[in-house]
Protein backbone atom coordinates (compact mmCIF):
# COMPACT_ATOMS: atom_id res chain seq x y z
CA UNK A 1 6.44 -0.17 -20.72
CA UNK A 2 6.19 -4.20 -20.43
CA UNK A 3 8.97 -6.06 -19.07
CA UNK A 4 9.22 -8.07 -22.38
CA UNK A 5 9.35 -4.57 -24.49
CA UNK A 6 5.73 -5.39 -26.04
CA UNK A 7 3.27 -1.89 -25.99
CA UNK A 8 0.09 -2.42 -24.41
CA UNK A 9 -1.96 -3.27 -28.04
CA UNK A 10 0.38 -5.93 -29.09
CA UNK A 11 -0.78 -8.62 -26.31
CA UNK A 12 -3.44 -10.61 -28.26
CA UNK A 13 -6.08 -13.20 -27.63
CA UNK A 14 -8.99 -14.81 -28.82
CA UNK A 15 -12.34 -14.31 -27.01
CA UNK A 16 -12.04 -12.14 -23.89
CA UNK A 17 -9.42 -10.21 -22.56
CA UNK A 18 -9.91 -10.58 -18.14
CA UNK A 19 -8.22 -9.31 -15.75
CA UNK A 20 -8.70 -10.92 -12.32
CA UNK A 21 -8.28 -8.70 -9.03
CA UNK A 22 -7.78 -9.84 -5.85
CA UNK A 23 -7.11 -9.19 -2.25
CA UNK A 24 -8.34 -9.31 1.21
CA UNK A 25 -10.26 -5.94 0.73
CA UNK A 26 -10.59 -5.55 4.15
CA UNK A 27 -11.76 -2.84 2.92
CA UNK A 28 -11.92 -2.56 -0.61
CA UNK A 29 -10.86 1.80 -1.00
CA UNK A 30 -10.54 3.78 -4.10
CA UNK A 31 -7.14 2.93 -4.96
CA UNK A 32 -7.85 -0.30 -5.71
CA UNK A 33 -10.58 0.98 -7.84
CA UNK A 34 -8.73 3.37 -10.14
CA UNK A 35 -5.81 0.65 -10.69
CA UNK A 36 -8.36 -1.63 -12.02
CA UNK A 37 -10.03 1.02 -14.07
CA UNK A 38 -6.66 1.76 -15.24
CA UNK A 39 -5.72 -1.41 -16.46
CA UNK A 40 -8.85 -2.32 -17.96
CA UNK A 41 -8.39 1.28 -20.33
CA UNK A 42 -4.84 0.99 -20.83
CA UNK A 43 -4.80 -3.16 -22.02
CA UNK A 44 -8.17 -2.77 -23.43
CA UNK A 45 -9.40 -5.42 -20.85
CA UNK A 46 -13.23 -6.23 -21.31
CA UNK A 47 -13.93 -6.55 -17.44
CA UNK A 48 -12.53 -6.95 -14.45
CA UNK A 49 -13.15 -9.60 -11.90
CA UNK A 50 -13.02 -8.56 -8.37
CA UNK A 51 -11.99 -11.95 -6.38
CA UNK A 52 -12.06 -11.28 -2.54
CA UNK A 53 -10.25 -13.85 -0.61
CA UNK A 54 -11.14 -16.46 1.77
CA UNK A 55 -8.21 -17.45 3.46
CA UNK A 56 -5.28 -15.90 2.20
CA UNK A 57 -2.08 -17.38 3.16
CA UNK A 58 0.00 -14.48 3.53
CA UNK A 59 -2.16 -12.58 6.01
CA UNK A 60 -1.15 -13.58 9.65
CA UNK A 61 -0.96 -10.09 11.39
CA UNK A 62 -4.49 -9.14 12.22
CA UNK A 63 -7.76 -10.87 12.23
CA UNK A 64 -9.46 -10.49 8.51
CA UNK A 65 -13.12 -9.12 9.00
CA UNK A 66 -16.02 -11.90 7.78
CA UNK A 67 -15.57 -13.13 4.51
CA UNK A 68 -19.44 -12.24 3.71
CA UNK A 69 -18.71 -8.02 5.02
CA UNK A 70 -15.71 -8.22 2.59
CA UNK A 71 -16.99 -9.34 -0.41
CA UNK A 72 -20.68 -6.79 0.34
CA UNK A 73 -18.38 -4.08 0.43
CA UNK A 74 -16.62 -5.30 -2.59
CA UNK A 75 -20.06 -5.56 -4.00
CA UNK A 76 -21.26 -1.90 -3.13
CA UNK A 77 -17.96 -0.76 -4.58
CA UNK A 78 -17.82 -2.52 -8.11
CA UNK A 79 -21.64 -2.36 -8.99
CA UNK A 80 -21.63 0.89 -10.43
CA UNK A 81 -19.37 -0.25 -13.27
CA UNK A 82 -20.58 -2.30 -15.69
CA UNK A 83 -16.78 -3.64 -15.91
CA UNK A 84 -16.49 -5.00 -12.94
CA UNK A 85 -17.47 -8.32 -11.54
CA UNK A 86 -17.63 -9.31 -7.73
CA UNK A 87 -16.90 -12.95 -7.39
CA UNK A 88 -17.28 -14.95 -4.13
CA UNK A 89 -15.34 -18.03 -5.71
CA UNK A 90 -12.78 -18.10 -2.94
CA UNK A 91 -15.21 -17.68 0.15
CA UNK A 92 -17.25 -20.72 -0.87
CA UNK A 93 -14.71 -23.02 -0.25
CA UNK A 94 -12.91 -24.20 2.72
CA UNK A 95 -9.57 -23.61 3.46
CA UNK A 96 -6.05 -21.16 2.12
CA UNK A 97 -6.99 -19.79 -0.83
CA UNK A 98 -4.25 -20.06 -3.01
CA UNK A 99 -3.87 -18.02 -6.13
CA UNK A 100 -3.70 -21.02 -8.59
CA UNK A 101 -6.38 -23.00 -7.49
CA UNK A 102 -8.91 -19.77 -7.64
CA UNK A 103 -6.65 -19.10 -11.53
CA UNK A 104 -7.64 -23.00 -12.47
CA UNK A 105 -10.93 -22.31 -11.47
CA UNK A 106 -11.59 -19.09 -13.30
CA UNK A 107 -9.98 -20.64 -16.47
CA UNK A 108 -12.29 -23.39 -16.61
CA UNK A 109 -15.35 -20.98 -16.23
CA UNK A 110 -13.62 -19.03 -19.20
CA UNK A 111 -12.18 -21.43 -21.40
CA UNK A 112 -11.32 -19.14 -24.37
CA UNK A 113 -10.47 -15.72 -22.39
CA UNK A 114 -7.53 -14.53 -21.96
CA UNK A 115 -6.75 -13.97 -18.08
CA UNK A 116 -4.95 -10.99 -16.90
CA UNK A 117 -3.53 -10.90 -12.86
CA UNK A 118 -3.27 -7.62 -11.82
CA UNK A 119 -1.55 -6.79 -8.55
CA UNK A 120 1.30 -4.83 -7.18
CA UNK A 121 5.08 -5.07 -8.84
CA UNK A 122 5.80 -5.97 -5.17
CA UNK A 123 3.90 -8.79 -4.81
CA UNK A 124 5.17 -9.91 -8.26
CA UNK A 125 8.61 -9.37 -6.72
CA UNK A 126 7.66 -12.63 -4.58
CA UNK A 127 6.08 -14.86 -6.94
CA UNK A 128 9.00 -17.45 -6.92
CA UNK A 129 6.98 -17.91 -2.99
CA UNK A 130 3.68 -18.40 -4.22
CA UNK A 131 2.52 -21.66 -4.37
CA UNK A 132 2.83 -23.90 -7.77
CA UNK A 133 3.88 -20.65 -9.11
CA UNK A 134 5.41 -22.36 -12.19
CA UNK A 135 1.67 -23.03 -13.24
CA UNK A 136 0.09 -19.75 -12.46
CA UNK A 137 2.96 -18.01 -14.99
CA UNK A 138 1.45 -20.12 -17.63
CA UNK A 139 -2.05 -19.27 -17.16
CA UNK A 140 -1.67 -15.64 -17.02
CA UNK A 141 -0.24 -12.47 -17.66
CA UNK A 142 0.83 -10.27 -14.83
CA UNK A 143 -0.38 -6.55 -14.92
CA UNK A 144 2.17 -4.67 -12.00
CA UNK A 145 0.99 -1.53 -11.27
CA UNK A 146 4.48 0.20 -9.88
CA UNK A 147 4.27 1.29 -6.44
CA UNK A 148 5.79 4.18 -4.41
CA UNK A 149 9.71 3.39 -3.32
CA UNK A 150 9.45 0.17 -5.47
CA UNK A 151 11.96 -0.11 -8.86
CA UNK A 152 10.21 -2.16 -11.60
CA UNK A 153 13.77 -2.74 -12.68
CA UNK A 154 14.24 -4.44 -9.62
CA UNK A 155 12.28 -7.44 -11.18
CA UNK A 156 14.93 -8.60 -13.06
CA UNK A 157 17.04 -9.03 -10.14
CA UNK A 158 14.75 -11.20 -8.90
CA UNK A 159 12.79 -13.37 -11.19
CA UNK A 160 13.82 -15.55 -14.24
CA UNK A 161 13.69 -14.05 -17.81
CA UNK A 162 10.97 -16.56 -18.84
CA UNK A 163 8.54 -15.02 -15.83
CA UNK A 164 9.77 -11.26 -16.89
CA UNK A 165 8.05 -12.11 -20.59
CA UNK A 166 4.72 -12.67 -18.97
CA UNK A 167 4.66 -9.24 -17.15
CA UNK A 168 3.39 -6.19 -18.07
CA UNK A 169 4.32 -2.95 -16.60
CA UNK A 170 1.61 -0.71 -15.44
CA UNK A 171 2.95 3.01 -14.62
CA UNK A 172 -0.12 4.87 -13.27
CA UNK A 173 -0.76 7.77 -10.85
CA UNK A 174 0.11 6.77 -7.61
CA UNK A 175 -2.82 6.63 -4.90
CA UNK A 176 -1.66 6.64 -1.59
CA UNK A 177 -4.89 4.51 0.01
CA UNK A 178 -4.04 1.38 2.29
CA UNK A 179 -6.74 -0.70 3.69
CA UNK A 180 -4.63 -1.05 7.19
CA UNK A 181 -4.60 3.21 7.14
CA UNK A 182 -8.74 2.67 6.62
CA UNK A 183 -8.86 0.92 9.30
CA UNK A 184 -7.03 2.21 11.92
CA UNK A 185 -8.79 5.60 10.74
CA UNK A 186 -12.10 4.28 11.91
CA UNK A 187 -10.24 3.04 15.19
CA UNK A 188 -9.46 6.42 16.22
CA UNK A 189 -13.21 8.41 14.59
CA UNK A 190 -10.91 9.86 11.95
CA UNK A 191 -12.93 10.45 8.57
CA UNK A 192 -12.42 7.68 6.14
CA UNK A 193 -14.74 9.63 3.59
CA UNK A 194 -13.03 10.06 -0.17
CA UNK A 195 -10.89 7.34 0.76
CA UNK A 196 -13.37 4.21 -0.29
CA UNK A 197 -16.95 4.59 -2.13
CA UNK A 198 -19.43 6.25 0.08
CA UNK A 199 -21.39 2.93 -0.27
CA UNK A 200 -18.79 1.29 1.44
CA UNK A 201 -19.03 3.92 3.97
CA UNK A 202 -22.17 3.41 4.77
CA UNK A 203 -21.65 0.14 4.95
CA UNK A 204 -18.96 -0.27 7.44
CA UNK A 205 -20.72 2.40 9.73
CA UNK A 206 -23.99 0.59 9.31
CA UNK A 207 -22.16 -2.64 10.68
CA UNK A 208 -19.68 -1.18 13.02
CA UNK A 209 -16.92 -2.09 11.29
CA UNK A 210 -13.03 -1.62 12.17
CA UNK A 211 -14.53 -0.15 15.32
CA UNK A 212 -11.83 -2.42 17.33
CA UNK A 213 -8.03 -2.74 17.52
CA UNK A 214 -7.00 -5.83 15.45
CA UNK A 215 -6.27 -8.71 16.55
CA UNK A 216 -3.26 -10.89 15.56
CA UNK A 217 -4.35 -14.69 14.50
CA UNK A 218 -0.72 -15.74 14.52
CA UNK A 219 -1.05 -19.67 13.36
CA UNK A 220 -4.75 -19.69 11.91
CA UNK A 221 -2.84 -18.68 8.54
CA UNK A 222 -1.12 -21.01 6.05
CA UNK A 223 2.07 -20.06 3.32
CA UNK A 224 1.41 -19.62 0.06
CA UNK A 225 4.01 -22.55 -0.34
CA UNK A 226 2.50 -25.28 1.29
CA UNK A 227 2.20 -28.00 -0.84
């Protein structure tokens, strides 16, 4: 159920319904996939657009793999559904991507759509971090798909009533994928098969990918709240 006690065919628009995806996908696996899928069914969403970052501010543990391997296998994954968009937006510009400049972007390129964020009820938890998050609340509507050990409830602990009205709940079958568990997989020869889109298999064995312990990049990242 929505945080703001709407069902899932009472959020309206005019022109397209969008929902936006992103994240490092570093790499892209099948979870990621089905929540999409999932959200696109469930809020009758007419695509999807897969937004691989650049920069992302809030990854400072381990060096991201090159922006143009990311968004291939994001690619390979997404081109078999006639949904889903791969857009390299935020790897064509220079420096941190931050969520609202990529939102202002994709707003202008769809001017009567109706923009849907779709991420993880955890990283909604933190949205009061994000930067110029009082603008990216007004240009969309959250999807949260609930994760594992993770109360939705907990929201309203956390975030202002005003922010829980632009939220939607998204209870699906839990996946338990991680990109980090995909990689250290390949790190140690362990099969990463059924886990991402043989494509993307193929891909990262093709350009020995993930092959190499991590490697932390400590102060080459920026917070989401610089100004």
């Amino acid at each position: 159920m929505p945080l703001s006690g709407k069902s899932e065919t009472e959020v309206t628009a005019t022109g397209e319904r969008l929902g936006i995806m992103g994240g490092t996908f570093d790499p892209i696996h099948n979870g990621h996939l089905f929540v999409a899928e999932e959200a696109r069914a469930r809020f009758s969403l007419d695509g999807i657009l897969f937004v691989p970052n650049g920069a992302p501010p809030h990854k400072s543990d381990y060096l991201l793999t090159a922006a143009r391997h990311r968004y291939e296998m994001t690619r390979i994954a997404t081109a078999d559904n006639s949904a889903f968009t791969c857009l390299s937006l935020e790897l064509d510009r220079p420096g941190p991507s931050y969520t609202v400049e990529t939102l202002t972007l994709l707003q202008a390129q769809h001017p009567a759509a109706e923009l849907f964020y779709i991420t993880g009820v955890d990283a909604i938890a933190d949205i009061l971090t994000w930067r110029r998050h009082e603008e990216i609340i007004r240009m969309v509507t959250f999807i949260a798909a609930t994760r594992p050990g993770f109360s939705p409830e907990s929201l309203a602990e956390r975030l202002p009533p005003s922010y829980l009205q632009r939220i939607l709940m998204l209870g699906t079958t839990a996946i338990g994928i991680s990109s980090t568990e995909i990689r250290e997989r390949i790190r140690l020869g362990l099969p990463a098969r059924y886990l991402t889109p043989d494509g993307v298999r193929d891909y990262i064995e093709k350009n020995h990918l993930y092959e190499n312990a991590a490697i932390p990049i400590g102060s080459t990242q920026f917070p989401e709240t610089t100004s």
